[in-house]
Protein backbone atom coordinates (compact mmCIF):
# COMPACT_ATOMS: atom_id res chain seq x y z
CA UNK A 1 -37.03 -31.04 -110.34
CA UNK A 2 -34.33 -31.32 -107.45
CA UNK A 3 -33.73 -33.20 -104.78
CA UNK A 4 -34.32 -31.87 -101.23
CA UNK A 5 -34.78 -32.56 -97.81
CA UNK A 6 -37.69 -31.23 -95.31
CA UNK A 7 -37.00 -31.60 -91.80
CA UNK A 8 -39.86 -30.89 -89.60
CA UNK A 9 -39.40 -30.39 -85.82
CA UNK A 10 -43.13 -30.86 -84.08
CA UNK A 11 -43.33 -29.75 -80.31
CA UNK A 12 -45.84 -29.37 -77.87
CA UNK A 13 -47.41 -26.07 -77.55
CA UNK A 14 -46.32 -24.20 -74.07
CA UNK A 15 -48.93 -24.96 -71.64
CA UNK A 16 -49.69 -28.71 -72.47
CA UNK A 17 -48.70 -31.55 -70.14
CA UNK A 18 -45.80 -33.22 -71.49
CA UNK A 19 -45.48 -35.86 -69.81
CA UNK A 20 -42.44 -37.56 -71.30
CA UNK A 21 -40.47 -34.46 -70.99
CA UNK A 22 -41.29 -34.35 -67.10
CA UNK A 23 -40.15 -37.93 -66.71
CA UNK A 24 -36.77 -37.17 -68.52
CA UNK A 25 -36.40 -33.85 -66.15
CA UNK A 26 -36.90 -35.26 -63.08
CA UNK A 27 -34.23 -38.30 -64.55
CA UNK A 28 -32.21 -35.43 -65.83
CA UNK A 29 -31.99 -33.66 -61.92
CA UNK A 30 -31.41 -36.96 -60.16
CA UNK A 31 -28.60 -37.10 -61.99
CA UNK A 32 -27.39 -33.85 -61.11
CA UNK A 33 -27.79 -31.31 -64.51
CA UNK A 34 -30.07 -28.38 -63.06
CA UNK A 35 -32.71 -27.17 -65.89
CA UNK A 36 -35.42 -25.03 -66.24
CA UNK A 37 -37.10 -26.87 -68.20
CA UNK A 38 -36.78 -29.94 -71.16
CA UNK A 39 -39.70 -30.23 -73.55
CA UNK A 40 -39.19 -33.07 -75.94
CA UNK A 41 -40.01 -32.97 -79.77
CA UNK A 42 -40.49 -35.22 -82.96
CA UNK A 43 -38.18 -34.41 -85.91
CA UNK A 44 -39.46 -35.92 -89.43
CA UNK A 45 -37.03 -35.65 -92.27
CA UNK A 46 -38.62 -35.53 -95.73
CA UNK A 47 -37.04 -36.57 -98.55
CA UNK A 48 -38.68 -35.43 -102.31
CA UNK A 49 -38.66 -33.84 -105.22
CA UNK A 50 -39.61 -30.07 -106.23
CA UNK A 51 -39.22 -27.48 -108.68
CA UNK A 52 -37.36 -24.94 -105.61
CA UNK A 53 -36.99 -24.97 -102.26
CA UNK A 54 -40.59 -23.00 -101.36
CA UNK A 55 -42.67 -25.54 -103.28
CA UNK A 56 -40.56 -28.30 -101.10
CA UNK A 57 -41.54 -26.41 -97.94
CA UNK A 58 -44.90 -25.94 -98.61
CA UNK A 59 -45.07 -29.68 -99.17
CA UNK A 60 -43.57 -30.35 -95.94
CA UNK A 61 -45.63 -27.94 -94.47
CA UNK A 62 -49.03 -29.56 -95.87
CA UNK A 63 -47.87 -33.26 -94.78
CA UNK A 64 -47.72 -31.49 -91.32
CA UNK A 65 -50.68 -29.61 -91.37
CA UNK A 66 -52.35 -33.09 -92.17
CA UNK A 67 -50.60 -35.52 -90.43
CA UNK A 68 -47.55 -35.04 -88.50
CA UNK A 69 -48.57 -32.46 -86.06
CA UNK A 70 -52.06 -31.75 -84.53
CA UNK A 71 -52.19 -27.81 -85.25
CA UNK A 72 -54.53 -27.74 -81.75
CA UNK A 73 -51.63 -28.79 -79.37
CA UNK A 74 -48.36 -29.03 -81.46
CA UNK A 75 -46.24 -25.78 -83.06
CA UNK A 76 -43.73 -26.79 -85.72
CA UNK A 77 -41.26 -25.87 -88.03
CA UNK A 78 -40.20 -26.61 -91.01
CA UNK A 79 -36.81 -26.21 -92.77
CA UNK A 80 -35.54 -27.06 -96.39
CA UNK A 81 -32.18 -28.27 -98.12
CA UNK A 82 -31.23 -29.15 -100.87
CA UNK A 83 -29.98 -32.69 -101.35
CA UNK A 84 -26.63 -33.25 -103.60
């Protein structure tokens, strides 16, 4: 087994209200930066034990299948290193 850490990045999906990242826009433009748009995200970082680096992944990938993100509204994305 090795040591590794998961990081998963959950978003809103385009299209839902975001409510947060609309407040920090609008803060954003007052302010005098000039955007597009801002869309605001949770980042999780895992830290566990795996045989590789795809069995790690897929773990991280179940916990946020499950738990972390709400596959109806939220994309994510997952990404694995290895810990020293």
């Amino acid at each position: 087994m090795s040591a590794y850490t998961a990081t998963v990045t959950v978003r809103l999906k385009r299209g839902v209200l975001d409510p947060e990242a609309e407040t920090t826009k609008h803060a954003l433009e007052r302010l005098g930066f000039e955007l597009e748009a801002l869309r605001s995200t949770d980042r999780f970082e895992l830290d566990l034990e795996a045989t590789n680096a795809d069995a790690a992944a897929e773990r991280a990938e179940e916990m946020a299948e499950r738990l972390l993100a709400n596959p109806t509204i939220h994309d994510y994305d997952v990404e694995v290193a290895e810990r020293e």
